[in-house]
PDB file of N, CA and C in Angstrom:
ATOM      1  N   UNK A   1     -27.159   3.409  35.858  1.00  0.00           N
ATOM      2  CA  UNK A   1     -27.297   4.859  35.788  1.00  0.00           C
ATOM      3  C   UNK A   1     -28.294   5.179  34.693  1.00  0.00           C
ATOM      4  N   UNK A   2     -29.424   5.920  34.952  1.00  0.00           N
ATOM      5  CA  UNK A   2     -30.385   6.017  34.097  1.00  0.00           C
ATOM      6  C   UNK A   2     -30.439   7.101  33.367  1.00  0.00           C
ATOM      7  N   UNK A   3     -30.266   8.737  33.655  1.00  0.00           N
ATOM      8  CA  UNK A   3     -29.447   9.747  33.116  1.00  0.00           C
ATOM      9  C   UNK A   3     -28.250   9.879  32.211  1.00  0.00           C
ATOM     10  N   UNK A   4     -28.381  10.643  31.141  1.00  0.00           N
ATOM     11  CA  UNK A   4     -26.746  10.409  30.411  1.00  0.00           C
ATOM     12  C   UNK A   4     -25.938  11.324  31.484  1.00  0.00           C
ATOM     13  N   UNK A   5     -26.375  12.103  32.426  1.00  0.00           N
ATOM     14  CA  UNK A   5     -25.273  13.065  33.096  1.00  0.00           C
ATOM     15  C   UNK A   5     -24.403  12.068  34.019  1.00  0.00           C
ATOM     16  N   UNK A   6     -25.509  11.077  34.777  1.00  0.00           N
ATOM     17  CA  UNK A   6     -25.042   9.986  35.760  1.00  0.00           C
ATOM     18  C   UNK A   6     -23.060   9.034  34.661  1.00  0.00           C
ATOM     19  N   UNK A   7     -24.347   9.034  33.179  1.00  0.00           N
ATOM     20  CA  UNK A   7     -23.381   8.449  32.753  1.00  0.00           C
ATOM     21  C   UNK A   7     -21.901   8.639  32.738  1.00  0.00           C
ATOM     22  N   UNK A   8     -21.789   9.841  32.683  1.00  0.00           N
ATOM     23  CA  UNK A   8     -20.477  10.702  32.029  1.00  0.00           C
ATOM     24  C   UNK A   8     -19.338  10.938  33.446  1.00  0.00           C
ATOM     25  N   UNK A   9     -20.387  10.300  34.507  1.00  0.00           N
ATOM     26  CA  UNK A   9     -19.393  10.802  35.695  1.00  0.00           C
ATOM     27  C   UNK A   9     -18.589   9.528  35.858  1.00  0.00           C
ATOM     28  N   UNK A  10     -19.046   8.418  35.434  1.00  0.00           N
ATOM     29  CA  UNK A  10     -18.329   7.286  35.618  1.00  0.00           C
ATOM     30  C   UNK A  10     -16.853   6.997  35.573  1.00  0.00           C
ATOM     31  N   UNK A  11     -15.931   6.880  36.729  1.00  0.00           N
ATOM     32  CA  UNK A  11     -14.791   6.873  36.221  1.00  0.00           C
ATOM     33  C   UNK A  11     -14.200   5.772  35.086  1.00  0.00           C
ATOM     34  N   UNK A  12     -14.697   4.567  35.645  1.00  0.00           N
ATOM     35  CA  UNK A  12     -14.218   4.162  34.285  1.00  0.00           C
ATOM     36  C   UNK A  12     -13.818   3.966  32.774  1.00  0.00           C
ATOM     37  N   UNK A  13     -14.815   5.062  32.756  1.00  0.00           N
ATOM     38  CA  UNK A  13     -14.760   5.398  31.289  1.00  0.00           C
ATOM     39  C   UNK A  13     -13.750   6.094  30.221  1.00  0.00           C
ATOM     40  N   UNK A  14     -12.975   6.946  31.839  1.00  0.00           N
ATOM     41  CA  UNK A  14     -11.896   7.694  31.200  1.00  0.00           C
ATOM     42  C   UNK A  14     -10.549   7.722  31.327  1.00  0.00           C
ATOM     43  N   UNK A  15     -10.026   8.072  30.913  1.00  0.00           N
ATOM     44  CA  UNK A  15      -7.829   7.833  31.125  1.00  0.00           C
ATOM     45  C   UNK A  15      -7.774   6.515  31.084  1.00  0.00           C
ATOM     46  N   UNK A  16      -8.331   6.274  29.946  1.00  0.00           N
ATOM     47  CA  UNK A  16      -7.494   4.344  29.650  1.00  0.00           C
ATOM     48  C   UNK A  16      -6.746   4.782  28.541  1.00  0.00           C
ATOM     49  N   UNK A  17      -5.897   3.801  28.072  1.00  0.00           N
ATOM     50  CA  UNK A  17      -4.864   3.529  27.099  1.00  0.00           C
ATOM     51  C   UNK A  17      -5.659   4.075  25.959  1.00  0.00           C
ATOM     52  N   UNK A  18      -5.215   4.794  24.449  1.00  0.00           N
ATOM     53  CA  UNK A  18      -5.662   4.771  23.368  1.00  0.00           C
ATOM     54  C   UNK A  18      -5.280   3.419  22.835  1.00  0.00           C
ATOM     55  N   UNK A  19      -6.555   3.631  21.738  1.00  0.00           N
ATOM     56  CA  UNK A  19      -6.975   2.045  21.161  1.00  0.00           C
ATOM     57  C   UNK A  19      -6.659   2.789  19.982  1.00  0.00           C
ATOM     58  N   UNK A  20      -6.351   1.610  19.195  1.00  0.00           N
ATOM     59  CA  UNK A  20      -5.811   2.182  17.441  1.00  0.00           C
ATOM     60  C   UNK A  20      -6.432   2.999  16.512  1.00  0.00           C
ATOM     61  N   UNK A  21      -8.180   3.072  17.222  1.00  0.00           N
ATOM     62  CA  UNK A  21      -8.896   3.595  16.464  1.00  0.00           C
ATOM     63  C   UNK A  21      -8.746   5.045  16.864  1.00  0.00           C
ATOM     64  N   UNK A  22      -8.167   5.647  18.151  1.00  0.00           N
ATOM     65  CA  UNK A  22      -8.102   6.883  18.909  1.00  0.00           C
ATOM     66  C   UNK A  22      -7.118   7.490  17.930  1.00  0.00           C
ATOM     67  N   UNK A  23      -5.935   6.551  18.096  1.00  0.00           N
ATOM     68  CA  UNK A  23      -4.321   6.757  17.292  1.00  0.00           C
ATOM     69  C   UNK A  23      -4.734   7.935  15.678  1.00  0.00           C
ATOM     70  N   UNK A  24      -5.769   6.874  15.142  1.00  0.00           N
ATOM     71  CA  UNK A  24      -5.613   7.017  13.821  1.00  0.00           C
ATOM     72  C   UNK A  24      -6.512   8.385  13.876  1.00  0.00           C
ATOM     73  N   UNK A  25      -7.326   8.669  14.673  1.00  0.00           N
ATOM     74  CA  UNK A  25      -8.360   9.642  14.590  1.00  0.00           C
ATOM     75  C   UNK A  25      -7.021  11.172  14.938  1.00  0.00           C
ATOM     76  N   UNK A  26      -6.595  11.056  15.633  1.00  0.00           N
ATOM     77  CA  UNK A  26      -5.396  11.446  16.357  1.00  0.00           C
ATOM     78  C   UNK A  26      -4.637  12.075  15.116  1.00  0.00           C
ATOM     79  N   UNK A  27      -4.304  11.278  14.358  1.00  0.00           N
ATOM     80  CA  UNK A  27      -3.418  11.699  13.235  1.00  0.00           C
ATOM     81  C   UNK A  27      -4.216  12.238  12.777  1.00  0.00           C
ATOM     82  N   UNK A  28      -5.204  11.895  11.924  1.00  0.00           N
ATOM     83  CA  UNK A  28      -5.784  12.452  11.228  1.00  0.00           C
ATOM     84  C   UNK A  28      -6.274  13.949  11.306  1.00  0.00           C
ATOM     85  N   UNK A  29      -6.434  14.455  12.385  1.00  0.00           N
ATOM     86  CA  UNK A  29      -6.924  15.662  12.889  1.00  0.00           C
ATOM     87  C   UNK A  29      -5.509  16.433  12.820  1.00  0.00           C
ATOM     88  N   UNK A  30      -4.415  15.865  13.129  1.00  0.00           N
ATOM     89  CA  UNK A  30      -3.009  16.627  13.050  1.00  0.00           C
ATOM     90  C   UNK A  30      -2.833  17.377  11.467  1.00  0.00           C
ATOM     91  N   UNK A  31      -3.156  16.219  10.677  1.00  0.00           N
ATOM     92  CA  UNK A  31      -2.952  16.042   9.011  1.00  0.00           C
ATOM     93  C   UNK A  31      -3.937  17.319   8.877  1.00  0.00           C
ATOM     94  N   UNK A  32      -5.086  17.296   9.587  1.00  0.00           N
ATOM     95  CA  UNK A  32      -6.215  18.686   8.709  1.00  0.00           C
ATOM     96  C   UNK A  32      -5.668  19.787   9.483  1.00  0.00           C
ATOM     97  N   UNK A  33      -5.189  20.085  10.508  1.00  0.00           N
ATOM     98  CA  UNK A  33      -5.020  21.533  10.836  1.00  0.00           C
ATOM     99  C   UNK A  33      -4.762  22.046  10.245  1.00  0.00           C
ATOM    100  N   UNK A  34      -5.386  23.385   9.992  1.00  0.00           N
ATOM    101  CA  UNK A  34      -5.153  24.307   8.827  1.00  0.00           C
ATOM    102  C   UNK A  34      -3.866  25.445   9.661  1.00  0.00           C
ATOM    103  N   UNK A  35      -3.308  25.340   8.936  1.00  0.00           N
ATOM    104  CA  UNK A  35      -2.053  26.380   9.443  1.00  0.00           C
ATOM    105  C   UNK A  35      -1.883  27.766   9.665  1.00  0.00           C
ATOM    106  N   UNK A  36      -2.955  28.392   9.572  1.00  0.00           N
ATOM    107  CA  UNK A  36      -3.501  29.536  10.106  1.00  0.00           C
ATOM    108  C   UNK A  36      -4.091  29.146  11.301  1.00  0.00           C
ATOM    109  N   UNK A  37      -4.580  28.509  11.877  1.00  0.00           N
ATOM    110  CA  UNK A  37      -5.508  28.098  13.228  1.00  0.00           C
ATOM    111  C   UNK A  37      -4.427  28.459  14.114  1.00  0.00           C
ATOM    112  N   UNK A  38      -4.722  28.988  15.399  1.00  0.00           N
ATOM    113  CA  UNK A  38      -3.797  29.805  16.402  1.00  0.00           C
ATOM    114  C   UNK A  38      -4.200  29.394  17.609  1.00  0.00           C
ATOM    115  N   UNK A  39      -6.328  29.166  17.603  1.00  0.00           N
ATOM    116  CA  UNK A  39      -7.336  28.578  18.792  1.00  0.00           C
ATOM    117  C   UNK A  39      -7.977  27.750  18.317  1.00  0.00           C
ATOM    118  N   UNK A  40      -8.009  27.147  19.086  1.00  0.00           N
ATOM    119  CA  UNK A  40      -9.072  25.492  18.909  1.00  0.00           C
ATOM    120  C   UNK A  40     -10.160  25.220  20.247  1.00  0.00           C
ATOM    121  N   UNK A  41     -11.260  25.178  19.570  1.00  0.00           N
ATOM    122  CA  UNK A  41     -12.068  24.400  20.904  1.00  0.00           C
ATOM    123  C   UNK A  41     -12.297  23.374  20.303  1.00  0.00           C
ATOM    124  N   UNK A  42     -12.672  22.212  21.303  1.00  0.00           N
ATOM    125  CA  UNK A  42     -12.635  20.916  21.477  1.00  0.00           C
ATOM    126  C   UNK A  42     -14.015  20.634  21.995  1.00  0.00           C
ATOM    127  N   UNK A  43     -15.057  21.141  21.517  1.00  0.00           N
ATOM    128  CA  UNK A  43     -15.993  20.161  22.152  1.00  0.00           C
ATOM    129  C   UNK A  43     -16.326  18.963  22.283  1.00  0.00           C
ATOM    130  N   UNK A  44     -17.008  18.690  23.768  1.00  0.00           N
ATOM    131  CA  UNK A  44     -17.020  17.188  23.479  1.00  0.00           C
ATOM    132  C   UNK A  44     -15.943  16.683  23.692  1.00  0.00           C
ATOM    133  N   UNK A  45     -15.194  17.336  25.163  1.00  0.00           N
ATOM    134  CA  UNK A  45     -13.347  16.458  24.587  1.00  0.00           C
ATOM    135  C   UNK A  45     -12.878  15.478  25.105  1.00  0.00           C
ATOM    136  N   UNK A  46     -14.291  15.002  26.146  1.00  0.00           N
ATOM    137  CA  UNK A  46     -14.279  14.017  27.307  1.00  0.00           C
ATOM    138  C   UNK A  46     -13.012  14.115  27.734  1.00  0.00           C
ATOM    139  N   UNK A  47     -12.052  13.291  28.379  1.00  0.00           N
ATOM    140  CA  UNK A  47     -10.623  13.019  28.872  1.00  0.00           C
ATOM    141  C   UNK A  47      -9.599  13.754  28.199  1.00  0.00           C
ATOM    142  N   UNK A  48      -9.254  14.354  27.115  1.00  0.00           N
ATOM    143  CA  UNK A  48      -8.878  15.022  26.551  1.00  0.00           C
ATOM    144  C   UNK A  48      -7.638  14.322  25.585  1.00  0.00           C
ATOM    145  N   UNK A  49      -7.951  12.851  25.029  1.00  0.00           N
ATOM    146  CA  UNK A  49      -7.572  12.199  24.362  1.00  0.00           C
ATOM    147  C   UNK A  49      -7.202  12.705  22.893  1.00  0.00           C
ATOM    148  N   UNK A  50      -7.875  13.607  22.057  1.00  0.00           N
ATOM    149  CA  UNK A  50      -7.305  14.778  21.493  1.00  0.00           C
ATOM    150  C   UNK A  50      -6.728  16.065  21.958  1.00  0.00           C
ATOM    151  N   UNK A  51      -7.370  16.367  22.587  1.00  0.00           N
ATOM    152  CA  UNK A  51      -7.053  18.236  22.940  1.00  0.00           C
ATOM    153  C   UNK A  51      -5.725  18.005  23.844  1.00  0.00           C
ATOM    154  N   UNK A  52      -4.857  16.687  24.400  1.00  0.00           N
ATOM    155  CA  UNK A  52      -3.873  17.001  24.981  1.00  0.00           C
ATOM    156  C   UNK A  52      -2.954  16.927  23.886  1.00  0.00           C
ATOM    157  N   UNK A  53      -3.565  15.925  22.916  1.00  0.00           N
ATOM    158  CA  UNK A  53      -2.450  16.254  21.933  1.00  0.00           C
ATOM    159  C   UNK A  53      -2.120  16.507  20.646  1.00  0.00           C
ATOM    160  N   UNK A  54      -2.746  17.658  20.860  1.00  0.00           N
ATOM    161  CA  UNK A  54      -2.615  19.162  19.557  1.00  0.00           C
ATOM    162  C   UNK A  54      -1.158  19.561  20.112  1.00  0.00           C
ATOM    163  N   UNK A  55      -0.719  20.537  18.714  1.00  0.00           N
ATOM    164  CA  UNK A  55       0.657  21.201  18.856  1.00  0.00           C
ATOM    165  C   UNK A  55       0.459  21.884  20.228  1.00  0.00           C
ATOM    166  N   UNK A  56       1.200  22.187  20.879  1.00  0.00           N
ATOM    167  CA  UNK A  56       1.375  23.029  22.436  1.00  0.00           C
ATOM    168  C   UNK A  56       1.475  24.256  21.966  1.00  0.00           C
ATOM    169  N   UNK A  57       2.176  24.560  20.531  1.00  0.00           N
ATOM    170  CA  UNK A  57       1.984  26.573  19.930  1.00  0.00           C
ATOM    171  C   UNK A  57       0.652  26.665  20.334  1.00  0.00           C
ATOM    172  N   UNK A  58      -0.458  25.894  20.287  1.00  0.00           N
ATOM    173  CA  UNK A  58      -2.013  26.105  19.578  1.00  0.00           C
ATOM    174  C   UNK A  58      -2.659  26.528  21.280  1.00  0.00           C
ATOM    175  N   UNK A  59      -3.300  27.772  21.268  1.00  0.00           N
ATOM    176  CA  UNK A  59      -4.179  27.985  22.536  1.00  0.00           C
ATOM    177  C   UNK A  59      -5.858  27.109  22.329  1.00  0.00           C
ATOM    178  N   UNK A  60      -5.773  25.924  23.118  1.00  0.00           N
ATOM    179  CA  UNK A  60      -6.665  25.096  23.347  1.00  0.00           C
ATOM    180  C   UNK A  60      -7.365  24.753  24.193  1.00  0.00           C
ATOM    181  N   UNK A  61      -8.531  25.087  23.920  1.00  0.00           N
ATOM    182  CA  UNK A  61      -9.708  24.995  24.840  1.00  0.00           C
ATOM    183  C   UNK A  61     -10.752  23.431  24.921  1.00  0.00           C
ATOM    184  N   UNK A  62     -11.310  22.898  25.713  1.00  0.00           N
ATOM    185  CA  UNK A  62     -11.691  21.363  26.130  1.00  0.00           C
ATOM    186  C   UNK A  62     -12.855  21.816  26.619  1.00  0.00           C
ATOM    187  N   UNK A  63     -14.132  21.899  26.067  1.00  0.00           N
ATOM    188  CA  UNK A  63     -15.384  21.435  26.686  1.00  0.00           C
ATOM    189  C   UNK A  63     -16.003  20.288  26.793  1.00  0.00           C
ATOM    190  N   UNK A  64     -16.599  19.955  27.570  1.00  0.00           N
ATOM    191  CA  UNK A  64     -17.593  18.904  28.031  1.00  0.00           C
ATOM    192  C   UNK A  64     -18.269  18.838  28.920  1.00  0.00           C
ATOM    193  N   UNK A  65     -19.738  18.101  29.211  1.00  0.00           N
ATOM    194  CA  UNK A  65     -20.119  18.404  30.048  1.00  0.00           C
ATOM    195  C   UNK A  65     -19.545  16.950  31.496  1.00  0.00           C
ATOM    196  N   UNK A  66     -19.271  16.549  31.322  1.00  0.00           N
ATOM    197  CA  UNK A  66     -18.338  15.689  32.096  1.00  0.00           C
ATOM    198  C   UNK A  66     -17.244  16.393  33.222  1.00  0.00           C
ATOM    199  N   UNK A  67     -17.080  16.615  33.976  1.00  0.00           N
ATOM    200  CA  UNK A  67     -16.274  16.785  35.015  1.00  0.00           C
ATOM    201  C   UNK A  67     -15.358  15.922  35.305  1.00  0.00           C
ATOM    202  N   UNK A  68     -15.912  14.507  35.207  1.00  0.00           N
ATOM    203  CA  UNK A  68     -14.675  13.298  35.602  1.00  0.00           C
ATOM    204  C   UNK A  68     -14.038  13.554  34.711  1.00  0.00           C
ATOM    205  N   UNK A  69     -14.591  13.455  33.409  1.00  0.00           N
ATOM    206  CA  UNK A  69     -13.547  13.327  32.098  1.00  0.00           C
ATOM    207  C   UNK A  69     -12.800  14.697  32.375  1.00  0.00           C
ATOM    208  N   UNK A  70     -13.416  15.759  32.405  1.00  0.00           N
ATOM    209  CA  UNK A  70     -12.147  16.646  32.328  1.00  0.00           C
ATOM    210  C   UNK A  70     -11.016  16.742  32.997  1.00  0.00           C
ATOM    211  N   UNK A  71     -10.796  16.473  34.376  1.00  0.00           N
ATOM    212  CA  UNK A  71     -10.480  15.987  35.218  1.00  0.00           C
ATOM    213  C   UNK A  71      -9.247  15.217  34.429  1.00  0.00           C
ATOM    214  N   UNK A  72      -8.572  14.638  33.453  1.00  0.00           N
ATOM    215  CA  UNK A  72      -7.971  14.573  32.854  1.00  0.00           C
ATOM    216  C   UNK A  72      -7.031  15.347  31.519  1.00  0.00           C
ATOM    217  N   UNK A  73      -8.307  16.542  31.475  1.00  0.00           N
ATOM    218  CA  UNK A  73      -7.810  17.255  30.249  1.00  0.00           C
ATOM    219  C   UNK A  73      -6.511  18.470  31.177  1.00  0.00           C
ATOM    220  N   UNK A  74      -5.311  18.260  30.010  1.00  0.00           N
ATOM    221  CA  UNK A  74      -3.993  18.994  30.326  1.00  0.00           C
ATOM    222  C   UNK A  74      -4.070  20.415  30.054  1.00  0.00           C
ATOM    223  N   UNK A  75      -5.300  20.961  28.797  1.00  0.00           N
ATOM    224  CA  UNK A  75      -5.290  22.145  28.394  1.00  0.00           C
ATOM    225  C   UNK A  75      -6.023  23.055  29.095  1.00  0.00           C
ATOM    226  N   UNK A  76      -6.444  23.883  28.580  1.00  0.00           N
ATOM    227  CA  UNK A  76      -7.786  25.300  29.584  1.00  0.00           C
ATOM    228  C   UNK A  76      -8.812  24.318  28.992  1.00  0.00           C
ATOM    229  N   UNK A  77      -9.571  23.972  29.970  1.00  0.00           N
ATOM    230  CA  UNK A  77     -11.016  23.606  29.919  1.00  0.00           C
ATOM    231  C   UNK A  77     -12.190  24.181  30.694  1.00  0.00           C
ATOM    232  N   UNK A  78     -13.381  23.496  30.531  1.00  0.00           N
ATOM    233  CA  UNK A  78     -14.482  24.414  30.667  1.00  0.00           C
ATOM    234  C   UNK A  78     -15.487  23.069  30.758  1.00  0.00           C
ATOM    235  N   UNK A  79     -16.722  23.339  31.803  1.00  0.00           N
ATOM    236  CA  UNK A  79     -17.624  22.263  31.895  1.00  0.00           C
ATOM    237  C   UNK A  79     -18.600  22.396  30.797  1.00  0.00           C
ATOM    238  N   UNK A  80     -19.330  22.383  29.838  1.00  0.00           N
ATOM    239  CA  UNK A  80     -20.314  22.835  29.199  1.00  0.00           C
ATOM    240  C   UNK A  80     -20.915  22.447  28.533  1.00  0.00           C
ATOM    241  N   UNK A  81     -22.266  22.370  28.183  1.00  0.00           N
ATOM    242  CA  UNK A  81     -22.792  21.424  26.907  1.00  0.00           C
ATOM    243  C   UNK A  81     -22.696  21.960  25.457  1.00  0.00           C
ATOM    244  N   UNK A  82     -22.722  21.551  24.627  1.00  0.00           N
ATOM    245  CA  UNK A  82     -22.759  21.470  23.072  1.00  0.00           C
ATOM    246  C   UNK A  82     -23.581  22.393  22.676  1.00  0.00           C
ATOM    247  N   UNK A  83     -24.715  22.514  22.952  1.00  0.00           N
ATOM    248  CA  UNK A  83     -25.691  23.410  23.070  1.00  0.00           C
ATOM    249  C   UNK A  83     -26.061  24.294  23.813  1.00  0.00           C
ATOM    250  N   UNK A  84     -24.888  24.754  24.720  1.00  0.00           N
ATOM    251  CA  UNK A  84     -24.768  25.930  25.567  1.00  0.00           C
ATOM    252  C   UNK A  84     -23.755  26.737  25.794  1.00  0.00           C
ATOM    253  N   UNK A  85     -22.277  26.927  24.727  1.00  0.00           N
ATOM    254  CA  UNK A  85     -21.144  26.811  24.912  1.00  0.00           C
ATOM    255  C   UNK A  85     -21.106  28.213  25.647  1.00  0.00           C
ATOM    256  N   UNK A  86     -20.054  28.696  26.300  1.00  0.00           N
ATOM    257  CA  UNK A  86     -19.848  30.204  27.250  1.00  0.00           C
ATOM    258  C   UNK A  86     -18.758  30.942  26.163  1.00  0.00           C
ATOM    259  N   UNK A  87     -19.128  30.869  25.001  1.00  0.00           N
ATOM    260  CA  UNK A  87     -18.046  31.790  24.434  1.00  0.00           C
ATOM    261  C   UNK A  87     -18.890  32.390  22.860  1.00  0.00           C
ATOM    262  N   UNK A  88     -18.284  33.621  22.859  1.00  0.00           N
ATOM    263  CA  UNK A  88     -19.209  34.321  22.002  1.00  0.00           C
ATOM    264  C   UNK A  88     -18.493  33.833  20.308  1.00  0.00           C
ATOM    265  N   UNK A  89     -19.283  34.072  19.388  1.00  0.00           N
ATOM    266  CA  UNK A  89     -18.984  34.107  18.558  1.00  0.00           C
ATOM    267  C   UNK A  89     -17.472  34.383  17.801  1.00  0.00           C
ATOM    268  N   UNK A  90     -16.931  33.922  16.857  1.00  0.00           N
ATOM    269  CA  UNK A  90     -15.465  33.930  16.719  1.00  0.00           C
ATOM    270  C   UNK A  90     -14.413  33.835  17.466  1.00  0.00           C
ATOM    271  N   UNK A  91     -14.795  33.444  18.500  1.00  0.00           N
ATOM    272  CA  UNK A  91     -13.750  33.230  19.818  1.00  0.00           C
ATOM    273  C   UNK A  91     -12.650  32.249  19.468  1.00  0.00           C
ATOM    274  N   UNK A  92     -12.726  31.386  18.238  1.00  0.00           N
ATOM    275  CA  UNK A  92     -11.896  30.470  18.326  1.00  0.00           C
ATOM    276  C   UNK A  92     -11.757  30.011  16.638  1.00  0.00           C
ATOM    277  N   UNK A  93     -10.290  30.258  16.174  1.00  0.00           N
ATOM    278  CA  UNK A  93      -9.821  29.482  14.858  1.00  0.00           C
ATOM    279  C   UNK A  93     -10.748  28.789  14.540  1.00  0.00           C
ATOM    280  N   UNK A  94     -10.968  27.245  15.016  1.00  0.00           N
ATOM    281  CA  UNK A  94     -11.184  26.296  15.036  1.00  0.00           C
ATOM    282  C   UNK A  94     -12.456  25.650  15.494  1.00  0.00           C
ATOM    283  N   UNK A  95     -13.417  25.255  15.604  1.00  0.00           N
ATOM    284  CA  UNK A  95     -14.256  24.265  16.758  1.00  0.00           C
ATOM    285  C   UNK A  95     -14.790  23.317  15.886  1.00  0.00           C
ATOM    286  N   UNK A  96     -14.061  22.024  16.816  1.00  0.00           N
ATOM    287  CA  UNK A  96     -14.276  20.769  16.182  1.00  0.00           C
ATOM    288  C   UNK A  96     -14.732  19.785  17.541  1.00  0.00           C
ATOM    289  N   UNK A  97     -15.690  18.777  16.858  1.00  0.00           N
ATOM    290  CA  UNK A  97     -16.511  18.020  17.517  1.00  0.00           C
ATOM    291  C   UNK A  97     -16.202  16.899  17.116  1.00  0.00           C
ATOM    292  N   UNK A  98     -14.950  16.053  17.994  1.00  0.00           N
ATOM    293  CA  UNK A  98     -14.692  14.769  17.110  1.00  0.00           C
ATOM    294  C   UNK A  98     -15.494  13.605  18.216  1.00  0.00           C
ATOM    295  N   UNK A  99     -16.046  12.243  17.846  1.00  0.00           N
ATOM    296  CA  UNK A  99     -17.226  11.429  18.416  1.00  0.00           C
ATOM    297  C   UNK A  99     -17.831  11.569  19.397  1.00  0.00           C
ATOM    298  N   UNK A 100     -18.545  12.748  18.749  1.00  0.00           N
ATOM    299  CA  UNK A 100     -19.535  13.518  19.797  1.00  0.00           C
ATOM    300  C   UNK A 100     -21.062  13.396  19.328  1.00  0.00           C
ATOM    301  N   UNK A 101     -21.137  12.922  18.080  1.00  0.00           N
ATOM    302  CA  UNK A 101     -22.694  13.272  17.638  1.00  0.00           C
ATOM    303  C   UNK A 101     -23.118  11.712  17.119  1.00  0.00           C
ATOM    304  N   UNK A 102     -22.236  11.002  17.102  1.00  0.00           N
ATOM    305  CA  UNK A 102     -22.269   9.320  16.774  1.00  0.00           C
ATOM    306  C   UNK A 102     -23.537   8.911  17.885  1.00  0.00           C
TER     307      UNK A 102
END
């Protein structure tokens, strides 16, 4: 696949097991929520290996431009790129981009 879009449709890539390094990233993002945060977007949320599991109080949103991957995400999601998001300004507590820019 010569395109990164080709790339992203690949099923294999997504809904496998978390690996220890997911786990720990996982916690760690639990540990920073700031306790005022109410909305969260998730860009970048491929499969939704974080964004399924934020607190369920929290209204959470999952972008990516991936379809397969979302295709897994449990929360409100949205197809979209990083650099094109469909939501206006202050729309959301939160927006975090976890290994998205690596």
């Amino acid at each position: 696949m010569s395109d990164k879009k080709s790339y992203y449709k690949q099923t294999k890539l997504w809904n496998q097991s978390l690996d220890p390094y997911q786990v720990q990233v996982l916690s760690d993002i639990l540990a920073l929520l700031p306790d005022d945060a109410k909305s969260i977007l998730d860009v970048g949320c491929g499969d939704g290996v974080i964004t399924n599991n934020l607190p369920a109080h929290l209204d959470v949103v999952g972008a990516d431009i991936s379809e397969e991957a979302l295709q897994y995400v449990k929360r409100k999601k949205v197809v979209a790129s990083i650099d094109k998001l469909p939501f206006h300004d202050a729309s959301f507590d939160l927006v975090m981009a976890n290994d998205v820019l690596e």
